[in-house]
N, C-alpha and C. Protein backbone atom coordinates (compact mmCIF):
# COMPACT_ATOMS: atom_id res chain seq x y z
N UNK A 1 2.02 -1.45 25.28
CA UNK A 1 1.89 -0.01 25.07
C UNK A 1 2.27 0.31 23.64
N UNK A 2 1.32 1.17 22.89
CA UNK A 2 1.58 1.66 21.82
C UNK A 2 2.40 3.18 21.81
N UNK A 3 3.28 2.94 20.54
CA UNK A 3 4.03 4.46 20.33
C UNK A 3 4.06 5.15 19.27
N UNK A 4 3.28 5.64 18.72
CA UNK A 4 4.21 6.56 17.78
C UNK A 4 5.12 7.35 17.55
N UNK A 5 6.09 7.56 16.70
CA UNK A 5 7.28 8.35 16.40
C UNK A 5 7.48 8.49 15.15
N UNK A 6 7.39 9.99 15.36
CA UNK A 6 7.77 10.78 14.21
C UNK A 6 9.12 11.02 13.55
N UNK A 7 9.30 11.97 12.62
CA UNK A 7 10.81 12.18 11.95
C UNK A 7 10.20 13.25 10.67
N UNK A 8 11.28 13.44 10.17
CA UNK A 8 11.55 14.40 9.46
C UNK A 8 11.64 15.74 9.05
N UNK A 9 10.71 15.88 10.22
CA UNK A 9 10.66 17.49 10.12
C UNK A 9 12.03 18.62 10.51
N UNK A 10 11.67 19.50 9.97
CA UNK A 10 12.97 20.78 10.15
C UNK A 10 12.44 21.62 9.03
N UNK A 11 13.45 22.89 8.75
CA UNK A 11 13.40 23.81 7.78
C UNK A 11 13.67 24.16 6.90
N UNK A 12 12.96 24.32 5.42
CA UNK A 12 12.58 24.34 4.41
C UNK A 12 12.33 25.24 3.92
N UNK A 13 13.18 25.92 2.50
CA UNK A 13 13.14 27.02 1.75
C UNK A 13 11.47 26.90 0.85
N UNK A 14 10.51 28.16 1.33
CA UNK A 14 9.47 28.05 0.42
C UNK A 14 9.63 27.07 -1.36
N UNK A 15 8.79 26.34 -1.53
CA UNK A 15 9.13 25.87 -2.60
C UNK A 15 9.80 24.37 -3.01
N UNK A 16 10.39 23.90 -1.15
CA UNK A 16 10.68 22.53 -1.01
C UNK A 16 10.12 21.74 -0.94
N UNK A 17 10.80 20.64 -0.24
CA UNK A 17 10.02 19.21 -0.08
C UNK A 17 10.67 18.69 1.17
N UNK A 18 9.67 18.41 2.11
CA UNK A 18 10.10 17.43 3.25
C UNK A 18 9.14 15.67 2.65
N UNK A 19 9.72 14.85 3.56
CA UNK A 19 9.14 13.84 4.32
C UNK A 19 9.12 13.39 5.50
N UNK A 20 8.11 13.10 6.02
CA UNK A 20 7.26 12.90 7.39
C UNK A 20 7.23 11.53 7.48
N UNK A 21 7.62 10.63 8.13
CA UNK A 21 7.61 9.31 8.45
C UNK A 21 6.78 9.06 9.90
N UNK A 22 6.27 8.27 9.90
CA UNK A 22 5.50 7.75 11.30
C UNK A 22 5.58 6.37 12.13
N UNK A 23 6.31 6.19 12.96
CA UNK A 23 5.95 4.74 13.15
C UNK A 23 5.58 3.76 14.08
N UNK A 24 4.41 3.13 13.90
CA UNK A 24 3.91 2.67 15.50
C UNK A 24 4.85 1.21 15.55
N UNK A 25 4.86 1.30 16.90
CA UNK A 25 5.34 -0.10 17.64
C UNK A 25 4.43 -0.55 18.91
N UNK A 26 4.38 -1.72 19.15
CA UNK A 26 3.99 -2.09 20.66
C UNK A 26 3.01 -3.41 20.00
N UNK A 27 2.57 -4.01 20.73
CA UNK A 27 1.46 -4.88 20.45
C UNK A 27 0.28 -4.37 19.81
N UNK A 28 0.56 -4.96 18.60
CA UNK A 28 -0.86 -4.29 17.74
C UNK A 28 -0.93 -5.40 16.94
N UNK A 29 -1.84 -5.40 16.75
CA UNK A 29 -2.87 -6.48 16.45
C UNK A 29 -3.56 -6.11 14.86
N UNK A 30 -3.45 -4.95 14.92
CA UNK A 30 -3.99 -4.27 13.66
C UNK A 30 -4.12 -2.96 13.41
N UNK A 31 -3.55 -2.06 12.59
CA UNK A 31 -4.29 -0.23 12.45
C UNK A 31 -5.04 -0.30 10.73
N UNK A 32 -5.78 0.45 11.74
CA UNK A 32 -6.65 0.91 10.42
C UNK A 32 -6.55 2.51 10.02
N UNK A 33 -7.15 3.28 10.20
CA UNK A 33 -6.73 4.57 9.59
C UNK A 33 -5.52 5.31 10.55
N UNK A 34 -5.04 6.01 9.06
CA UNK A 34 -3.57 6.44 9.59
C UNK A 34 -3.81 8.27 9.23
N UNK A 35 -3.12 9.13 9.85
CA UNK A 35 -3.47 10.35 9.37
C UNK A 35 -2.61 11.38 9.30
N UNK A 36 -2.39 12.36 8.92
CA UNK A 36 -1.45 13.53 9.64
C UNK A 36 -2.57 14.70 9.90
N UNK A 37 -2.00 15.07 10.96
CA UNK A 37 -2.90 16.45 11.58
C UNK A 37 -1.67 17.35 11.79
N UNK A 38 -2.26 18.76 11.57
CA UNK A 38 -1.07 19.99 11.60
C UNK A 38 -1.56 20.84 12.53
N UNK A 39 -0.50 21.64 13.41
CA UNK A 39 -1.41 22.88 14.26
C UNK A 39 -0.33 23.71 14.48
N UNK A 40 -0.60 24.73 13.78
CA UNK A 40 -0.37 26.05 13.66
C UNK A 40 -0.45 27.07 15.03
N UNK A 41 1.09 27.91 15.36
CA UNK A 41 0.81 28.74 16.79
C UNK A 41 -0.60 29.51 17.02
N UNK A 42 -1.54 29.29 17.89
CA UNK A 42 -2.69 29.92 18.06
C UNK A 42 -4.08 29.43 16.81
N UNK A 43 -3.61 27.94 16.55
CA UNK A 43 -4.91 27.84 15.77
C UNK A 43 -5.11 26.62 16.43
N UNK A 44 -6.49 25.56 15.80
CA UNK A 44 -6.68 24.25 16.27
C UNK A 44 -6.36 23.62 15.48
N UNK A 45 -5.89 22.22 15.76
CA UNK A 45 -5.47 21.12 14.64
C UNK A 45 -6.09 20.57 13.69
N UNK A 46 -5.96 20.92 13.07
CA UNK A 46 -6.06 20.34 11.56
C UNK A 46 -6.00 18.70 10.81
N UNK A 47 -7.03 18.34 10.56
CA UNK A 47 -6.58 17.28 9.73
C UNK A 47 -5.87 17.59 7.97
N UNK A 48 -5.06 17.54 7.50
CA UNK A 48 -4.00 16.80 6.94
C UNK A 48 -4.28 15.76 5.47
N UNK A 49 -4.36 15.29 6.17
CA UNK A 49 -4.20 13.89 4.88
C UNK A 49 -4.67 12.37 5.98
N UNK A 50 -5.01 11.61 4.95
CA UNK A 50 -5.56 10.81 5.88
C UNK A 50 -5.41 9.47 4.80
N UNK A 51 -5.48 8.03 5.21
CA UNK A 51 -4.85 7.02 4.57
C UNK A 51 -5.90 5.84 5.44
N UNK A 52 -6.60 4.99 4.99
CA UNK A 52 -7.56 3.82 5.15
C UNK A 52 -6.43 2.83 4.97
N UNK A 53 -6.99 1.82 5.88
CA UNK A 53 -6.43 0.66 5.96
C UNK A 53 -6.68 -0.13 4.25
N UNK A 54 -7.67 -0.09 3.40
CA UNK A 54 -7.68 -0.17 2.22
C UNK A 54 -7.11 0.61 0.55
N UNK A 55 -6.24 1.76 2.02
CA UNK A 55 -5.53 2.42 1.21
C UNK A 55 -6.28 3.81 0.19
N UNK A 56 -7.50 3.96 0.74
CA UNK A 56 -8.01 5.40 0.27
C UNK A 56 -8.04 6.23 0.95
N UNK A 57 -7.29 7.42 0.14
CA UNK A 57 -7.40 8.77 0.85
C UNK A 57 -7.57 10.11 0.74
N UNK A 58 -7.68 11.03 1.63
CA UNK A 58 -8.27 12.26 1.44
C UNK A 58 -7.49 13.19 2.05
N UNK A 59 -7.28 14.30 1.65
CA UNK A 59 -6.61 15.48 1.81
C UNK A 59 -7.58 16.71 2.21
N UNK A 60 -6.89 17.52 2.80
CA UNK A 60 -7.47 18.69 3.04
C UNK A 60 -7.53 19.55 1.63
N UNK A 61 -8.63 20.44 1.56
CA UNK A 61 -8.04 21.39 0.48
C UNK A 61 -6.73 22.15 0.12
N UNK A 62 -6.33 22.65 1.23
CA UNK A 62 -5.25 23.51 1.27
C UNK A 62 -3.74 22.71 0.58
N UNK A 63 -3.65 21.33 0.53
CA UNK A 63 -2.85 20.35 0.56
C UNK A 63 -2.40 19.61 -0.43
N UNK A 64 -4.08 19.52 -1.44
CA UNK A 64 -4.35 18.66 -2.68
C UNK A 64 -3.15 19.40 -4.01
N UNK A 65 -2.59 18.05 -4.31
CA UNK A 65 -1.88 18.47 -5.08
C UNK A 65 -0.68 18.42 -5.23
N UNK A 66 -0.43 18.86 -3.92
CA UNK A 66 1.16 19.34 -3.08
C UNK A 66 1.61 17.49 -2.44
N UNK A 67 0.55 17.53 -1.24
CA UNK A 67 1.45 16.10 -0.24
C UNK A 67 0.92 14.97 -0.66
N UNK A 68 1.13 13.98 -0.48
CA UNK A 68 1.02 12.84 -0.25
C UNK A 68 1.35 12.13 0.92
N UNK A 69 0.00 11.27 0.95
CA UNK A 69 0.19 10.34 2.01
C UNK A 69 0.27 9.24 1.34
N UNK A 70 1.14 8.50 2.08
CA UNK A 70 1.18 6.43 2.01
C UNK A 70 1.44 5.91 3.01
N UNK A 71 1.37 4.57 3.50
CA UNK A 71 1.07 3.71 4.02
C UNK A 71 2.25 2.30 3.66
N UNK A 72 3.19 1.76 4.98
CA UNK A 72 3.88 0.53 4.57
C UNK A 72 2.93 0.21 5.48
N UNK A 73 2.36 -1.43 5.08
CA UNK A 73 1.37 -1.97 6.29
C UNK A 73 2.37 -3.16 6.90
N UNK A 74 3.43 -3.20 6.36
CA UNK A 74 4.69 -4.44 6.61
C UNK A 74 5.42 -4.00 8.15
N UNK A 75 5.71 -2.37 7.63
CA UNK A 75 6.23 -2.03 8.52
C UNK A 75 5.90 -0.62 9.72
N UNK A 76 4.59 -0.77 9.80
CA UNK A 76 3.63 -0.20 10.53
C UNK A 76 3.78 1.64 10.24
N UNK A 77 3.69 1.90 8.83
CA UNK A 77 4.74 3.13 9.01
C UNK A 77 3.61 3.99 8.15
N UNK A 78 3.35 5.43 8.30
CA UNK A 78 2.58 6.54 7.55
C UNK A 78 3.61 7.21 6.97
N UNK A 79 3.69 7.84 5.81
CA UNK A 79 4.63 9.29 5.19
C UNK A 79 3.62 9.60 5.33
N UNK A 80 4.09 11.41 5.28
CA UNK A 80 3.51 12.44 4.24
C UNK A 80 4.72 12.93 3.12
N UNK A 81 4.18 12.84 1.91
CA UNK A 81 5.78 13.77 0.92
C UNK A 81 4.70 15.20 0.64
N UNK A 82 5.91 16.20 1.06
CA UNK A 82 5.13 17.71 1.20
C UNK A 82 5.91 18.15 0.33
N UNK A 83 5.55 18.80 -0.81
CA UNK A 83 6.16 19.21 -2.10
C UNK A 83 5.77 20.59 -2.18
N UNK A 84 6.12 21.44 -2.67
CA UNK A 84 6.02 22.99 -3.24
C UNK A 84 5.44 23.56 -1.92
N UNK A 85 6.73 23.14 -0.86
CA UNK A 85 5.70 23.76 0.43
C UNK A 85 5.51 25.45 0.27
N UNK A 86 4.70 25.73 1.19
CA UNK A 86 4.66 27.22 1.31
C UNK A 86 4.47 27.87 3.17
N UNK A 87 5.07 28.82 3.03
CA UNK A 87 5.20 29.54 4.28
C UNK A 87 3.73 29.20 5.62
N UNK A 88 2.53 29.21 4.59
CA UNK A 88 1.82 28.84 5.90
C UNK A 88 1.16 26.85 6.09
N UNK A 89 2.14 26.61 5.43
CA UNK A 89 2.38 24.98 6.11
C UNK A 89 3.02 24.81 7.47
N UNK A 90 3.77 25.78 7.67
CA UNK A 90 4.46 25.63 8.90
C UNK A 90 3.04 25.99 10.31
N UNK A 91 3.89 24.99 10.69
CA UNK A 91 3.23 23.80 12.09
C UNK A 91 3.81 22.61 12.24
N UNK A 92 2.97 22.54 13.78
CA UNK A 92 3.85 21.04 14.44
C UNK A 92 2.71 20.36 13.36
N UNK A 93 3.79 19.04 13.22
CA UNK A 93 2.49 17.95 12.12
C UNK A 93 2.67 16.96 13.50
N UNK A 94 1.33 16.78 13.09
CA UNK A 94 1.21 15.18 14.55
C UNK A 94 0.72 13.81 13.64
N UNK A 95 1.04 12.65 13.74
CA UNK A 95 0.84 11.65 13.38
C UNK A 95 -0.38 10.62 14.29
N UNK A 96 -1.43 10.44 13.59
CA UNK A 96 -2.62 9.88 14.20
C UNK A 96 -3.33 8.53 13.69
N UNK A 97 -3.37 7.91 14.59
CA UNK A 97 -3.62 6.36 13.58
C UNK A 97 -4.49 5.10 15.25
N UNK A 98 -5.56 4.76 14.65
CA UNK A 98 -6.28 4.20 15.02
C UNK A 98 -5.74 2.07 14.75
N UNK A 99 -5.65 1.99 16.39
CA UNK A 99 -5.26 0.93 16.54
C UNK A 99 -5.51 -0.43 17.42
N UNK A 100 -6.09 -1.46 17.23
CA UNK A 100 -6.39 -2.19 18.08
C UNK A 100 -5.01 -3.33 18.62
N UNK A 101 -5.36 -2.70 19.55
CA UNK A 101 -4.48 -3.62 20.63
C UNK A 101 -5.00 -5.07 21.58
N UNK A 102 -5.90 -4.46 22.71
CA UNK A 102 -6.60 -5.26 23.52
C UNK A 102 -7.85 -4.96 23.04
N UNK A 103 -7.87 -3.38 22.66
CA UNK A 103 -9.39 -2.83 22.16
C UNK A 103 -8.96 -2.09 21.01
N UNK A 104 -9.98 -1.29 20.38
CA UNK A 104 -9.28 -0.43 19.47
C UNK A 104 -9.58 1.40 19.93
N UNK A 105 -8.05 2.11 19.56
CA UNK A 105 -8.10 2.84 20.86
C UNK A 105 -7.22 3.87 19.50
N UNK A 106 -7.48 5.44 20.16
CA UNK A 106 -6.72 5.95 19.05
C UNK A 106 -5.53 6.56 19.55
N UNK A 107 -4.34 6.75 18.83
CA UNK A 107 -2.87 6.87 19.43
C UNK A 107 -2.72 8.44 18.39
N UNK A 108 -1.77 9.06 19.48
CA UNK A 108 -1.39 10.57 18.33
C UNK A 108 0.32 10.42 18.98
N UNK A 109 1.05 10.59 17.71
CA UNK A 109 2.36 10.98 18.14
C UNK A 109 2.60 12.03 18.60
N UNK A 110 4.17 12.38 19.04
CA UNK A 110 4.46 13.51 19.98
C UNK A 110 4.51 14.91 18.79
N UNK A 111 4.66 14.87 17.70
CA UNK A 111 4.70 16.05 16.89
C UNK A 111 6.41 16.38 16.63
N UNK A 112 5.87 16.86 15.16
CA UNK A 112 7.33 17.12 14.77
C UNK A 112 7.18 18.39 14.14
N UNK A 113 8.07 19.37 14.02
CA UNK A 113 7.70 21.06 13.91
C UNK A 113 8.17 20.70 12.10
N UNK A 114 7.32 21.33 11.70
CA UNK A 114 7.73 21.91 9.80
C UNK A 114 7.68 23.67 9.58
N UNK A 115 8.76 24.09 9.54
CA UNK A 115 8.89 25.83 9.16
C UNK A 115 9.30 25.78 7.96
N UNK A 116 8.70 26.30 7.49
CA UNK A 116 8.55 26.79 5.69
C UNK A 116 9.09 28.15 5.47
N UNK A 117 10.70 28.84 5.34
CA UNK A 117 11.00 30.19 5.45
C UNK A 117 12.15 30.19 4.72
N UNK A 118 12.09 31.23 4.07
CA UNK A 118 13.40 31.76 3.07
C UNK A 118 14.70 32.27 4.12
């Protein structure tokens, strides 16, 4: 069985910086894309930032600039570093990453809340 688990989230004066850690365990055999998705009370989830097993990646507009994503492939692990956050970043961030086990199958962590408020 695969798991992801999250960390870092909590609350943040407009203008901060969190980090978002992710990390799968269980029999895996291999992941290839890794991602963060965000969802906001009363909206749909969002992709985030996103990280290739070759290590290229793409951001949402809203994002560019500000976070970063990376990738330890040693130690099965995604960041996001969220810099000059702002008030409507806040949302649960979920951690999403495509993984073969027996097959290849896609896994979402349980979510970790980010509030962005003075």
């Amino acid at each position: 069985q695969v798991q992801l688990v999250e960390s870092g989230g909590g609350l943040v004066q407009p203008g901060g910086s969190l980090r978002l850690s992710c990390a799968a365990s269980g029999r895996i055999i291999s992941i290839y894309d890794m991602a963060w998705y965000r969802q906001a009370p009363g909206k749909q989830r969002d992709l985030v930032a996103l990280i290739t097993l070759g290590g290229t990646t793409n951001y949402a507009e809203s994002v560019k600039g500000r976070f970063t994503i990376s990738r330890d492939k040693a130690k099965n692990t995604v960041y996001l570093q969220m810099n000059s956050l702002k008030p409507e970043d806040t949302a649960v961030y979920y951690c999403n990453a495509v993984i073969v086990v027996h097959t290849t199958e896609n896994y979402w962590g349980q979510g970790t809340q980010v509030t962005v408020s003075s």
